[in-house]
C-alpha atoms as a PDB file:
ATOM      1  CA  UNK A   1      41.014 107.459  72.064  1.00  0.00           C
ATOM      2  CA  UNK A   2      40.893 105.128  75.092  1.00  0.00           C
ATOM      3  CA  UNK A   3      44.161 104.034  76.318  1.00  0.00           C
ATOM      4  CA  UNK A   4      42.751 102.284  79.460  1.00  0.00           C
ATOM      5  CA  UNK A   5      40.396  99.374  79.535  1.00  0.00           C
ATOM      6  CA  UNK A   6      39.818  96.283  80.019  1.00  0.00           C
ATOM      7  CA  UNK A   7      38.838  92.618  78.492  1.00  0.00           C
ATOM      8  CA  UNK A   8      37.830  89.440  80.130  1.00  0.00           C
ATOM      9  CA  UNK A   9      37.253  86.795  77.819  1.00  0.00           C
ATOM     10  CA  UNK A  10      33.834  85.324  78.164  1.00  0.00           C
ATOM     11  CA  UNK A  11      34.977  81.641  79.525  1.00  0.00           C
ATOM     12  CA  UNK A  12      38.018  80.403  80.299  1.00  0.00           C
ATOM     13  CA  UNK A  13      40.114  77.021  79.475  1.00  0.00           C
ATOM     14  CA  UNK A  14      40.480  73.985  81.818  1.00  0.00           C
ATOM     15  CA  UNK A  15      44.574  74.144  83.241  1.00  0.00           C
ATOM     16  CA  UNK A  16      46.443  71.202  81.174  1.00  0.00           C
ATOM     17  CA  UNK A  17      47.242  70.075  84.653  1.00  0.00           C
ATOM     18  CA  UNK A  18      45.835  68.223  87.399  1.00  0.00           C
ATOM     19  CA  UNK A  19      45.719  69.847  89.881  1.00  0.00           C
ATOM     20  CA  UNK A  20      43.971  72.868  88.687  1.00  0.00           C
ATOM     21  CA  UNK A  21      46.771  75.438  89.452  1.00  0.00           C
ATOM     22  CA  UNK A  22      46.169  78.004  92.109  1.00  0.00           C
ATOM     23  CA  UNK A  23      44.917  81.181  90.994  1.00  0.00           C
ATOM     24  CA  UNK A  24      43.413  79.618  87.602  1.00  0.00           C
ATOM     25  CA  UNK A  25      39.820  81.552  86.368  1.00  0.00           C
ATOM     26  CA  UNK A  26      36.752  80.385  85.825  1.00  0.00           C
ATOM     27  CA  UNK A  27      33.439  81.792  84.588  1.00  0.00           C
ATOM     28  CA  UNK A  28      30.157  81.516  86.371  1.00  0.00           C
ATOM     29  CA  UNK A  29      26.947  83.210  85.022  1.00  0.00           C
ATOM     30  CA  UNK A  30      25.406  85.464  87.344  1.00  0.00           C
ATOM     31  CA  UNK A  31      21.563  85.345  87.779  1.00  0.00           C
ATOM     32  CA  UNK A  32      20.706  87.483  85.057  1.00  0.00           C
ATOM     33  CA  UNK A  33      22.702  86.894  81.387  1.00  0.00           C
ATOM     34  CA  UNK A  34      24.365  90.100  81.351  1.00  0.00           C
ATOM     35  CA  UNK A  35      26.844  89.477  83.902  1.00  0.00           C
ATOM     36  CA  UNK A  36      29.354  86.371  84.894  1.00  0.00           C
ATOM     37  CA  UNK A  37      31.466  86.004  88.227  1.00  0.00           C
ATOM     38  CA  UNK A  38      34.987  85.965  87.448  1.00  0.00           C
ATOM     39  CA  UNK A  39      35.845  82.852  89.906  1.00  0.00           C
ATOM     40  CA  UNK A  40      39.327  82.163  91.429  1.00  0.00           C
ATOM     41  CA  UNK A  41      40.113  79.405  93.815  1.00  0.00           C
ATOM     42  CA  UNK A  42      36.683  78.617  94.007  1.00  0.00           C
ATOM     43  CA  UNK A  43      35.681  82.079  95.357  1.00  0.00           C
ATOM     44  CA  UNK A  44      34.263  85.171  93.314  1.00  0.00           C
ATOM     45  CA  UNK A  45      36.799  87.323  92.103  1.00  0.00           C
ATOM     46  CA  UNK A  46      34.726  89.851  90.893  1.00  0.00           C
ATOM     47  CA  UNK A  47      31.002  90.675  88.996  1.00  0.00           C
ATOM     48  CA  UNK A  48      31.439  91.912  85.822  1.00  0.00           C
ATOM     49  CA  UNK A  49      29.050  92.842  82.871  1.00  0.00           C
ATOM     50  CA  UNK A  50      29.086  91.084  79.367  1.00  0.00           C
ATOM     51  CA  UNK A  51      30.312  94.595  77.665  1.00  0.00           C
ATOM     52  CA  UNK A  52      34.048  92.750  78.823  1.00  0.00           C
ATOM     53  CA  UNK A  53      33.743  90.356  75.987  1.00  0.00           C
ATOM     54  CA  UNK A  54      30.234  91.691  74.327  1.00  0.00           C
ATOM     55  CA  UNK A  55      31.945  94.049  71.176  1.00  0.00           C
ATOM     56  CA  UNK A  56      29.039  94.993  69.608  1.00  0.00           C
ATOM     57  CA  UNK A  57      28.334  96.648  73.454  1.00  0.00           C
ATOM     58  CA  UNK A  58      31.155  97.173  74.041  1.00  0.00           C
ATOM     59  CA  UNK A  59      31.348  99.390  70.737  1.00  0.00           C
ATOM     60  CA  UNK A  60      28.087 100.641  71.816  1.00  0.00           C
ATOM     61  CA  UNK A  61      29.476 102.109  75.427  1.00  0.00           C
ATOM     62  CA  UNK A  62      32.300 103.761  73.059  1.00  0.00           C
ATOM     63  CA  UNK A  63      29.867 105.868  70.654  1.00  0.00           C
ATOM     64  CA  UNK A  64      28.110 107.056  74.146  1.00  0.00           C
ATOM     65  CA  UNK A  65      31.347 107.968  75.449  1.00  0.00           C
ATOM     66  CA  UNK A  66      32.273 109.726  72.597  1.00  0.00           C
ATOM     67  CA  UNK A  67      35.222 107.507  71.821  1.00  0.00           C
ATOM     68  CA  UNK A  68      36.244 106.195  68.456  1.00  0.00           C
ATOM     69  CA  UNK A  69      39.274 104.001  69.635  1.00  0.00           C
ATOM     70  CA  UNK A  70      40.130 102.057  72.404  1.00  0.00           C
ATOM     71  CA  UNK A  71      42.861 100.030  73.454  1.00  0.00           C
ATOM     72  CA  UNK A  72      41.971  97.240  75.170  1.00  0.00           C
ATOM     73  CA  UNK A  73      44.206  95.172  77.707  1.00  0.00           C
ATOM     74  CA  UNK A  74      43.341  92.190  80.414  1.00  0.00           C
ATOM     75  CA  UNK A  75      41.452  92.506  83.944  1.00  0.00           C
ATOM     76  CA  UNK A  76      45.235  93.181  86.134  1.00  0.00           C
ATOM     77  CA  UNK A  77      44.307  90.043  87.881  1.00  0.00           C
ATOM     78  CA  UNK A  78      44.635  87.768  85.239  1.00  0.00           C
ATOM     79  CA  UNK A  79      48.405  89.238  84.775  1.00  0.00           C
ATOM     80  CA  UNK A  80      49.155  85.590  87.081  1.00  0.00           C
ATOM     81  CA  UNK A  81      52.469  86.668  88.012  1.00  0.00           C
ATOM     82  CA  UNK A  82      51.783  84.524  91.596  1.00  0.00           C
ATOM     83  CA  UNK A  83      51.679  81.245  88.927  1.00  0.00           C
ATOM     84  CA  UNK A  84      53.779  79.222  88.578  1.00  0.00           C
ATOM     85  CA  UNK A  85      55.251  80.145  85.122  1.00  0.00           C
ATOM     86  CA  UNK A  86      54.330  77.774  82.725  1.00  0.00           C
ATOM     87  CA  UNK A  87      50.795  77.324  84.182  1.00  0.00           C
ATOM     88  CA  UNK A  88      50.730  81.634  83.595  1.00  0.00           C
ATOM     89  CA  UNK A  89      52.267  81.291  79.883  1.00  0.00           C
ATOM     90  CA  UNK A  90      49.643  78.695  79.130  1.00  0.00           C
ATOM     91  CA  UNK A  91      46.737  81.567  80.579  1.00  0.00           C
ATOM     92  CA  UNK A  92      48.168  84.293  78.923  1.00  0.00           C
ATOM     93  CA  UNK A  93      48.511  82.852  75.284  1.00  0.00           C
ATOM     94  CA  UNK A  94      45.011  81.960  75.740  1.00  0.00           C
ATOM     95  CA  UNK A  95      43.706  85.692  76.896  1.00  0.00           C
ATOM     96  CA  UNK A  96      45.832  87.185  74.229  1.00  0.00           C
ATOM     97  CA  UNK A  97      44.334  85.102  71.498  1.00  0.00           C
ATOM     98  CA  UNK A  98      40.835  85.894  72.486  1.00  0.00           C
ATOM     99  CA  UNK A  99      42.228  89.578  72.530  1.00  0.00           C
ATOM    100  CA  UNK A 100      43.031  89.502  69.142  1.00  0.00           C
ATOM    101  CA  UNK A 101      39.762  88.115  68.520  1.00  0.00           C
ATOM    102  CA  UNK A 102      37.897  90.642  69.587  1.00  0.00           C
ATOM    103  CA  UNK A 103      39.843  93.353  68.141  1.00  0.00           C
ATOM    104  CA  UNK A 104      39.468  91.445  64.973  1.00  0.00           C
ATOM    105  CA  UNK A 105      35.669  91.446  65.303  1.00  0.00           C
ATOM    106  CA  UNK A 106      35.910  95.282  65.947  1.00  0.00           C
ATOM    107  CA  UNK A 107      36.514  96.791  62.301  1.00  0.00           C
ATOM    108  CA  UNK A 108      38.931  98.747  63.593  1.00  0.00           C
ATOM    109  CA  UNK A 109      37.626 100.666  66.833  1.00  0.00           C
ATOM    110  CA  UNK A 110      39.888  98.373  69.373  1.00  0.00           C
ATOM    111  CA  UNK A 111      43.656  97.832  69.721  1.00  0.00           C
ATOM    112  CA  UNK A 112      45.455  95.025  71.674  1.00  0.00           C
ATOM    113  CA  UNK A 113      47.551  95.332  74.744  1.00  0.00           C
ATOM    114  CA  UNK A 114      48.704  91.796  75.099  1.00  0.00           C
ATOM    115  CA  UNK A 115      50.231  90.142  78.326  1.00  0.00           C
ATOM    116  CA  UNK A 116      53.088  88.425  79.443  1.00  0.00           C
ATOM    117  CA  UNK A 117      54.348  86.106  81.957  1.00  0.00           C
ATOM    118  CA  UNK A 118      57.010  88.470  83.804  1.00  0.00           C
ATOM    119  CA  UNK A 119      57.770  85.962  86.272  1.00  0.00           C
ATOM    120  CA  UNK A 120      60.128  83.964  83.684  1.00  0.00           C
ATOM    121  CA  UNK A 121      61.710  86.481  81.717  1.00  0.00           C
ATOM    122  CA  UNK A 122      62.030  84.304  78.651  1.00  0.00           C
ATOM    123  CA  UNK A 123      58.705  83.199  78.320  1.00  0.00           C
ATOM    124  CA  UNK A 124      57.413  86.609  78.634  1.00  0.00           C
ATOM    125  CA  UNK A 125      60.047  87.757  75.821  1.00  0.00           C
ATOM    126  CA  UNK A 126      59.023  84.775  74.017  1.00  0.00           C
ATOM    127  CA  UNK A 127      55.328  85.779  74.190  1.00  0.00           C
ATOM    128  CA  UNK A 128      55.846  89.406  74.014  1.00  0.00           C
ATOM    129  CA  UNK A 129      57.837  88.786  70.219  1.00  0.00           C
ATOM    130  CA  UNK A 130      54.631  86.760  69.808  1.00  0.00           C
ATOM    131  CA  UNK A 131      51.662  89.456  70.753  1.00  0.00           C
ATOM    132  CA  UNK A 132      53.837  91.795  68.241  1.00  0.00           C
ATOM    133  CA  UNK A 133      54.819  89.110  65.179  1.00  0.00           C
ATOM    134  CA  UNK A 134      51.807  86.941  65.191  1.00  0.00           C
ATOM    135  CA  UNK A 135      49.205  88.989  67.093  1.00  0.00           C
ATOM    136  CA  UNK A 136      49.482  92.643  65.548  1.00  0.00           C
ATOM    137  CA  UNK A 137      49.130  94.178  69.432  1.00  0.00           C
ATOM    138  CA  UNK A 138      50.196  97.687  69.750  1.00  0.00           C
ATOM    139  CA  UNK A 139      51.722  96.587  73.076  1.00  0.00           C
ATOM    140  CA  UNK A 140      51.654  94.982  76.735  1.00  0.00           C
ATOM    141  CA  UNK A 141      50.272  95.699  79.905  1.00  0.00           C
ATOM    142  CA  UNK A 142      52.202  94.937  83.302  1.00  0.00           C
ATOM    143  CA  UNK A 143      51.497  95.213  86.875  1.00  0.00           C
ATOM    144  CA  UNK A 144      52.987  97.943  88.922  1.00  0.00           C
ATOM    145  CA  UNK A 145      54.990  95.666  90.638  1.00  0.00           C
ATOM    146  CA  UNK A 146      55.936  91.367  89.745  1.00  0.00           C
ATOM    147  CA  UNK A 147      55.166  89.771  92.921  1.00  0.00           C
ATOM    148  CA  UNK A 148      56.779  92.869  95.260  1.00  0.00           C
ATOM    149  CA  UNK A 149      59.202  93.818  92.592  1.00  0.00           C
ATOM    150  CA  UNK A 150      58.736  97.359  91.265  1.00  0.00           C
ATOM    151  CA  UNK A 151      58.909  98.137  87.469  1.00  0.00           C
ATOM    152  CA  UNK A 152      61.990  99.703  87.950  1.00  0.00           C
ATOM    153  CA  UNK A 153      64.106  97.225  89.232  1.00  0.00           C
ATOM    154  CA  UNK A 154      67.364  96.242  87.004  1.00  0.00           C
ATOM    155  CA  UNK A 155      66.159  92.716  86.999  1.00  0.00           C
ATOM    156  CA  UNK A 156      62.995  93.803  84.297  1.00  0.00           C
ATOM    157  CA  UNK A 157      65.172  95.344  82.134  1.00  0.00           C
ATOM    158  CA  UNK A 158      65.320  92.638  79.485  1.00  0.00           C
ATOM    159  CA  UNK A 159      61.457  93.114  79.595  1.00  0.00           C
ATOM    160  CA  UNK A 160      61.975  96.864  78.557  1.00  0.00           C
ATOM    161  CA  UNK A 161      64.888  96.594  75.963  1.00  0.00           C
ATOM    162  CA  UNK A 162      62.771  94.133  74.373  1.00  0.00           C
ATOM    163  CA  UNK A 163      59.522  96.264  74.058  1.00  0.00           C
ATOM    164  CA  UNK A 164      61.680  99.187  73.267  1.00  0.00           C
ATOM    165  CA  UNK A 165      63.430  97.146  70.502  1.00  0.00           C
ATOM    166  CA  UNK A 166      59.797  95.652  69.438  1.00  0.00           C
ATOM    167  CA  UNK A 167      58.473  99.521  69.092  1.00  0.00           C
ATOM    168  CA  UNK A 168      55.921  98.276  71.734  1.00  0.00           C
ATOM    169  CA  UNK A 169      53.768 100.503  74.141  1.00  0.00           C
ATOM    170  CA  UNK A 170      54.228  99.705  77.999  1.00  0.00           C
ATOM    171  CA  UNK A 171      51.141 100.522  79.844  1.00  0.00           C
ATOM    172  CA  UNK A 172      51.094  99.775  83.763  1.00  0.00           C
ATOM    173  CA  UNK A 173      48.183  98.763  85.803  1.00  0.00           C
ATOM    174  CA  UNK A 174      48.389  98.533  89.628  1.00  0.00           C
ATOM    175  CA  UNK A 175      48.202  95.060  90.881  1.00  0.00           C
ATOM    176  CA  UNK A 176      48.468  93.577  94.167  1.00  0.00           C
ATOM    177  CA  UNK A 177      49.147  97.030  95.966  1.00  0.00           C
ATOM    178  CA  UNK A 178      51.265  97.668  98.796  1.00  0.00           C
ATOM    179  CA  UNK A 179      49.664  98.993 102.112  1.00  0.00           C
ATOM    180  CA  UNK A 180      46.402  97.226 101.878  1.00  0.00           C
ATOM    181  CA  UNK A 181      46.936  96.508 105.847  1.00  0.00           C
ATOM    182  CA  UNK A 182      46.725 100.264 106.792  1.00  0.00           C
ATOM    183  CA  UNK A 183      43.330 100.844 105.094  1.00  0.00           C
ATOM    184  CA  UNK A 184      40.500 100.359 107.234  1.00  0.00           C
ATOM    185  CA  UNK A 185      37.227  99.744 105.454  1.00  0.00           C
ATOM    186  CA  UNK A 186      35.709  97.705 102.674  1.00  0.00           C
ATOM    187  CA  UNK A 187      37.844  95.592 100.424  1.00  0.00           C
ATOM    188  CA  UNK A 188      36.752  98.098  97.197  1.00  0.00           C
ATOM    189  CA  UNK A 189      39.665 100.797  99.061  1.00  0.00           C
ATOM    190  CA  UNK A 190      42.250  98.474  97.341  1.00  0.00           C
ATOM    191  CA  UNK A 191      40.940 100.288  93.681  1.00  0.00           C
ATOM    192  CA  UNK A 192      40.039 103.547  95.412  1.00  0.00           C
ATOM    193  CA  UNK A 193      43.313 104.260  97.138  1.00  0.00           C
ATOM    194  CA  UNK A 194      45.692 101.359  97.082  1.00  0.00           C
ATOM    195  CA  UNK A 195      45.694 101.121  93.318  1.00  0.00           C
ATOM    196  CA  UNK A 196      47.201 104.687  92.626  1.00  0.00           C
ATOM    197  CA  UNK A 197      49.683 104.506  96.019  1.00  0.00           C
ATOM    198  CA  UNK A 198      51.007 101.508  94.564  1.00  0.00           C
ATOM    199  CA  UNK A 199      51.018 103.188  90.593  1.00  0.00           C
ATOM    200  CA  UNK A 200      52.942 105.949  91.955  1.00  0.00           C
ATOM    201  CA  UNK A 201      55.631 104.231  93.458  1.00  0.00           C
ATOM    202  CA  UNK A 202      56.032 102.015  90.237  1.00  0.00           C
ATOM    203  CA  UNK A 203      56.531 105.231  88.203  1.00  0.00           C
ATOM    204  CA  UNK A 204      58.868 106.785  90.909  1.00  0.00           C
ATOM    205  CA  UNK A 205      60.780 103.408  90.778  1.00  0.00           C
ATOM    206  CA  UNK A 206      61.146 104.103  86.921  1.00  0.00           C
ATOM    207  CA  UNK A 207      62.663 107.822  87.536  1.00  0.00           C
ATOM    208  CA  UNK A 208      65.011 106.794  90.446  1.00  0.00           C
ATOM    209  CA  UNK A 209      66.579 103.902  88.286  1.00  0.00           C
ATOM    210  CA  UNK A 210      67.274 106.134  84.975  1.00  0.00           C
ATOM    211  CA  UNK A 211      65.082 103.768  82.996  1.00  0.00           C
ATOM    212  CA  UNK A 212      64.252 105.940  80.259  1.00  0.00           C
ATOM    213  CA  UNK A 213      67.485 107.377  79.951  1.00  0.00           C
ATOM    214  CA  UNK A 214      68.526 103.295  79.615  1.00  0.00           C
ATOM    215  CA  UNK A 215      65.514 103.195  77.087  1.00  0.00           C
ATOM    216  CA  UNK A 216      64.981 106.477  75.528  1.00  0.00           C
ATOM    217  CA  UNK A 217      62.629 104.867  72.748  1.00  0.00           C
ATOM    218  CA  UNK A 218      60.657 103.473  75.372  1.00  0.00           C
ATOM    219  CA  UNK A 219      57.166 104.514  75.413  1.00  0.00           C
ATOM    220  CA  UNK A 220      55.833 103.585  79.178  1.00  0.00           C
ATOM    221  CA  UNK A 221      52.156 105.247  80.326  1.00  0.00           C
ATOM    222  CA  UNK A 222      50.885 104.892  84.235  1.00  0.00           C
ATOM    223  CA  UNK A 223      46.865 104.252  84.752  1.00  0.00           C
ATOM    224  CA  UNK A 224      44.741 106.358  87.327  1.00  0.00           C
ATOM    225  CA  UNK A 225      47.247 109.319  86.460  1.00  0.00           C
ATOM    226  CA  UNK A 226      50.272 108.034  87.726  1.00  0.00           C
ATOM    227  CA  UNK A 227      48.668 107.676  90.887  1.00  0.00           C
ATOM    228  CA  UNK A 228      50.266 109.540  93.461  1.00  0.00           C
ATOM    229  CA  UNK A 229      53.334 110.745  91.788  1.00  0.00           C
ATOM    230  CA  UNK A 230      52.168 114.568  90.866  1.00  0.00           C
ATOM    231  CA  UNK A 231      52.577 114.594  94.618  1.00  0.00           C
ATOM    232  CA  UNK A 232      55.416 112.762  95.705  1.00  0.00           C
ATOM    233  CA  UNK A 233      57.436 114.513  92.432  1.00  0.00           C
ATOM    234  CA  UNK A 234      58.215 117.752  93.786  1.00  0.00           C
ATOM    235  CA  UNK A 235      59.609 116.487  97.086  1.00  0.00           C
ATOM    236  CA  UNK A 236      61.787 114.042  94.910  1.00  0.00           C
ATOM    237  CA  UNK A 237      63.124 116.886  92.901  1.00  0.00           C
ATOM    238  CA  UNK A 238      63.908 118.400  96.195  1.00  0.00           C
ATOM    239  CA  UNK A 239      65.551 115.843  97.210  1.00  0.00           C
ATOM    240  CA  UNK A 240      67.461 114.994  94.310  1.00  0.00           C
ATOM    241  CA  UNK A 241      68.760 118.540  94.394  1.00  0.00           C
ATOM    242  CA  UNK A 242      69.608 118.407  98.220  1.00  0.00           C
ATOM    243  CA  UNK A 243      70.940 114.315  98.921  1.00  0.00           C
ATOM    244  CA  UNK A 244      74.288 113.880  97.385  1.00  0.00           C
ATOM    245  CA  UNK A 245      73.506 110.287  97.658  1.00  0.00           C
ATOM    246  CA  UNK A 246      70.088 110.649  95.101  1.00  0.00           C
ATOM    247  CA  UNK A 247      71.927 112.865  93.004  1.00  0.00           C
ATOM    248  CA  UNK A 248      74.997 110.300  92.187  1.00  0.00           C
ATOM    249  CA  UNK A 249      72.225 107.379  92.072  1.00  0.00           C
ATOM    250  CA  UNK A 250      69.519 109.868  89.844  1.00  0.00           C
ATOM    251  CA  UNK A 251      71.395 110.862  86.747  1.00  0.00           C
ATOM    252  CA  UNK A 252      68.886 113.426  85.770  1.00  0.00           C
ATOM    253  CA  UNK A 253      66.154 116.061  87.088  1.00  0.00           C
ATOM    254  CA  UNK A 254      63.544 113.737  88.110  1.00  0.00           C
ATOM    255  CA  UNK A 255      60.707 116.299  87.000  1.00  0.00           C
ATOM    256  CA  UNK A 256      62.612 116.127  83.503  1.00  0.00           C
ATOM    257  CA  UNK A 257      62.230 112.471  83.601  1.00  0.00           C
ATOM    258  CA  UNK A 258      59.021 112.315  84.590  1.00  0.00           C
ATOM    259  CA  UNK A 259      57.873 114.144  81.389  1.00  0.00           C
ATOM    260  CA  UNK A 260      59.145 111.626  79.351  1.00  0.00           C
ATOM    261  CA  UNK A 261      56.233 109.109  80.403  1.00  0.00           C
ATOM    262  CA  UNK A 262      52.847 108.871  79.799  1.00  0.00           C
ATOM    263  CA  UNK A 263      49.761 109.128  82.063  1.00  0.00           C
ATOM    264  CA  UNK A 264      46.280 108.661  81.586  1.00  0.00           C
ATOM    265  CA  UNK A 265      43.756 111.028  82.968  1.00  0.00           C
ATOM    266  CA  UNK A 266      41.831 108.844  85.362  1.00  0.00           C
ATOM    267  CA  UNK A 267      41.541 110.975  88.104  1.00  0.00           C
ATOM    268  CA  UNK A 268      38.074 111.721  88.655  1.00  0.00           C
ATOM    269  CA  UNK A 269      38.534 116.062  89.059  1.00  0.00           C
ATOM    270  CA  UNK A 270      38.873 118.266  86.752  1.00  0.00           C
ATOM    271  CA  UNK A 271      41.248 120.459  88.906  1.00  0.00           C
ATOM    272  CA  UNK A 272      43.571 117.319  89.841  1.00  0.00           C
ATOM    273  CA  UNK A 273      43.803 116.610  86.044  1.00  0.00           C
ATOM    274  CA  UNK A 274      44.779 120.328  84.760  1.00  0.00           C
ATOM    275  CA  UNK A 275      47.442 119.444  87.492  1.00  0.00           C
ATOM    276  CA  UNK A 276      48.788 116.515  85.680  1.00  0.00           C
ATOM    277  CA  UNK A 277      49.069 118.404  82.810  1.00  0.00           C
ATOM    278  CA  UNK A 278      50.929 121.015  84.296  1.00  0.00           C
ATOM    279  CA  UNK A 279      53.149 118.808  85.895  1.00  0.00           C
ATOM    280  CA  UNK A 280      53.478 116.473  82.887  1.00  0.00           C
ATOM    281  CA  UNK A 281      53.085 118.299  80.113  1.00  0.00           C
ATOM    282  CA  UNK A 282      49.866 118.262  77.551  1.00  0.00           C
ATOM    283  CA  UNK A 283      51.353 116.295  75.095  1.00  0.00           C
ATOM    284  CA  UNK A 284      51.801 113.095  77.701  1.00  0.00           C
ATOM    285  CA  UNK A 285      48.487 112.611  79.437  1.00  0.00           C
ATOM    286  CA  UNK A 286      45.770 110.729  77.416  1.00  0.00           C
ATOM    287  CA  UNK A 287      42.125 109.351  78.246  1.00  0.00           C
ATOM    288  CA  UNK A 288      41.913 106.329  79.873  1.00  0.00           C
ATOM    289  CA  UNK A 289      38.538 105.294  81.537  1.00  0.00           C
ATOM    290  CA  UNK A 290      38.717 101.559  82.740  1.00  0.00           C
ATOM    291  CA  UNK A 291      35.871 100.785  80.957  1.00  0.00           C
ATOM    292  CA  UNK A 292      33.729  98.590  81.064  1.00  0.00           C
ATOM    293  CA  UNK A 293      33.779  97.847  85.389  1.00  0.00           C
ATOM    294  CA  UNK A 294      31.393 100.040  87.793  1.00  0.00           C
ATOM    295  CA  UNK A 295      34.372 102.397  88.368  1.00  0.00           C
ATOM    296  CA  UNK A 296      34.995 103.632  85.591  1.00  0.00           C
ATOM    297  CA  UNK A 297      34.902 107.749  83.931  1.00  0.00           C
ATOM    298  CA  UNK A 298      31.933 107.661  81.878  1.00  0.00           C
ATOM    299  CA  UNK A 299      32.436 110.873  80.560  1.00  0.00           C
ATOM    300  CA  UNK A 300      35.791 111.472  79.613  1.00  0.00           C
ATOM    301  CA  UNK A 301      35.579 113.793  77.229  1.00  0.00           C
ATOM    302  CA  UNK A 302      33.927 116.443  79.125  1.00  0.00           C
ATOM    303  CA  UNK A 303      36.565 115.937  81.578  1.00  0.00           C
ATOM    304  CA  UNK A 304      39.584 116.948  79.046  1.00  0.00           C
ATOM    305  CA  UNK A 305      36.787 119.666  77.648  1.00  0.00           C
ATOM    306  CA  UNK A 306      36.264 120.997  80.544  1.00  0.00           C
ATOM    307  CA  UNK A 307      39.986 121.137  82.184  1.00  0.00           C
ATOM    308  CA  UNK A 308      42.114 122.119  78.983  1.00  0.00           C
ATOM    309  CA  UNK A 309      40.952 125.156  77.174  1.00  0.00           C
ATOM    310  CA  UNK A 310      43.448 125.668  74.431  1.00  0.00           C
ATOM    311  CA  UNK A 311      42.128 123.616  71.341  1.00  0.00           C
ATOM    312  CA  UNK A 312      45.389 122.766  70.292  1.00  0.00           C
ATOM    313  CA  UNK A 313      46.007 120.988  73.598  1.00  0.00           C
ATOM    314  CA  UNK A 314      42.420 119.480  73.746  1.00  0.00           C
ATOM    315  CA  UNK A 315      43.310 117.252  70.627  1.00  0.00           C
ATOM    316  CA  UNK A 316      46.435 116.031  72.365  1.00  0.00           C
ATOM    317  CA  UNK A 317      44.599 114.684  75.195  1.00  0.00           C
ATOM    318  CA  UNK A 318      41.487 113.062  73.810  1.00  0.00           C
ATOM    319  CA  UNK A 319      44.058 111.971  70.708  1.00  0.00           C
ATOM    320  CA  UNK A 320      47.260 112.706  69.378  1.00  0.00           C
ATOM    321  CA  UNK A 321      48.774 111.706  72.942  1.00  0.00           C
ATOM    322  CA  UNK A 322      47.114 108.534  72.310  1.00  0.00           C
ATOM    323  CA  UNK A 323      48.389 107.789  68.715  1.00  0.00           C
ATOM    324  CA  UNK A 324      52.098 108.450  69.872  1.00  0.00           C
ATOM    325  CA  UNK A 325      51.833 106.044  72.942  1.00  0.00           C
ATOM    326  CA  UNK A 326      50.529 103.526  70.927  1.00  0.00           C
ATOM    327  CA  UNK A 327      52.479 103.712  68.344  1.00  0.00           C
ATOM    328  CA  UNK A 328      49.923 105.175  65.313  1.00  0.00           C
ATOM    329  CA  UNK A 329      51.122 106.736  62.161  1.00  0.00           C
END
């Protein structure tokens, strides 16, 4: 089971408005029919192949990869937080319904993770009751961070009582990472390195604001492993044990925290990902592949084959993990 990848639905809506909002999509076939451009402000976003809104392919890619379920949530970019927010409601009700379309068409092998328009908290509430009620989604992706503001801010925490009141899954992408001014090289270093800097200090933001032990039925997962925060965790437990000042703001062990998330096990290395689980614990980290762009783990798997040997943890990675994130009886 596939808790990380993506959708892009295979054209996209003229805005209601005049002016075409800033940031609104468009699709432009590519020279062969397999792939489209993803276009945004008249420039290309990205090049992506048909298996984003192709099922039957996309199905396909899934029996290669060994995979019998996968939950399927939008490109991060399309998240629109930078819109203005009725312009981004009006987006996202339209990506969600082809969601559901899709997962419709699927008999069975895909799951929705809708999206919402966190920049107006009560039209993303409104649409969250509405991917849940109306929709059937097993729950929501977000961005690591709502135009600078980190997941763990108080400010989102309507957001999370809501999905934790809903019995919805929280899974968060990276989007718009910080940092992207230190990197030198291509613009493809955002995915390679900014993505899981900025993913680890979204799930670090979670852990130094108590948010699960606000939610404790909240079920939150972190792509690319949680990013960097197998590294940064030890020298916050450090810290929270040294710093009066993070141990009055930190109300419990961060490392103990930190277990009571979920990661994906997008790393890439099989020695990186037997340390996630023995940081995290084997029943918290799942697959996740970002399927169906270029980088993505084709053979995830062998990964969780090769890194785990005990059986009874093996099905908890490429599995059971999966069905309690999401939610599954």
């Amino acid at each position: 089971m596939d808790v990380h990848a993506h959708v892009i639905p295979a054209s996209f809506p003229r805005a209601l408005r005049d002016p075409v909002p800033s940031g609104w999509p468009a699709m432009a076939m590519a020279d062969d029919s397999c792939h489209a451009h993803v276009m945004i402000d008249g420039r290309n976003y990205r090049t992506v192949s048909d298996r984003c809104w192709d099922v039957p392919k996309r199905i396909a890619d899934m029996e290669a990869m060994g995979l019998s379920l996968q939950a399927v949530s939008p490109m991060p970019e399309l998240l629109s937080y930078w819109m203005d927010a009725p312009d981004a409601a009006e987006l996202l009700r339209y990506i969600n319904d082809e969601t559901a379309a899709m997962v419709a068409e699927s008999g069975g092998r895909l799951l929705g993770l809708g999206a919402v328009p966190l920049q107006d908290m009560d039209l993303a509430l409104k649409e969250l009751a509405r991917a849940k009620e109306e929709l059937g989604f097993a729950g929501v992706e977000i961005g690591s961070n709502v135009n600078g503001v980190p997941v763990g801010h108080p400010s989102l925490d309507p957001f999370f009582e809501a999905a934790e009141s809903l019995d919805m899954a929280v899974f968060v992408h990276a989007l718009r990472p910080a940092g992207m001014e230190r990197l030198v090289g291509p613009k493809n270093l955002q995915q390679v390195l900014a993505y899981p800097t900025d993913v680890g200090l979204a799930a670090a933001s979670v852990l130094c604001s108590n948010l699960m032990l606000r939610r404790p039925r909240l079920r939150i997962a972190f792509s690319h492993g949680g990013g960097t925060l197998a590294s940064l965790l030890p020298r916050l437990e450090q810290g929270w044990k040294t710093f009066p000042a993070m141990r009055d703001a930190i109300q419990a062990s961060p490392a103990e925290q930190a277990r009571r998330l979920y990661y994906d096990a997008l790393v890439f290395d099989t020695p990186m990902l037997r340390h996630l689980v023995a940081t995290f614990g084997d029943d918290r980290v799942m697959i996740g592949t970002d399927h169906p762009f270029a980088f993505h783990d084709s053979e995830p798997v062998r990964r969780i084959l090769e890194a785990v040997p005990d059986e009874a943890a093996r099905d908890r990675l490429l599995s059971g993990n999966a069905r309690s994130f999401l939610g599954l009886s």
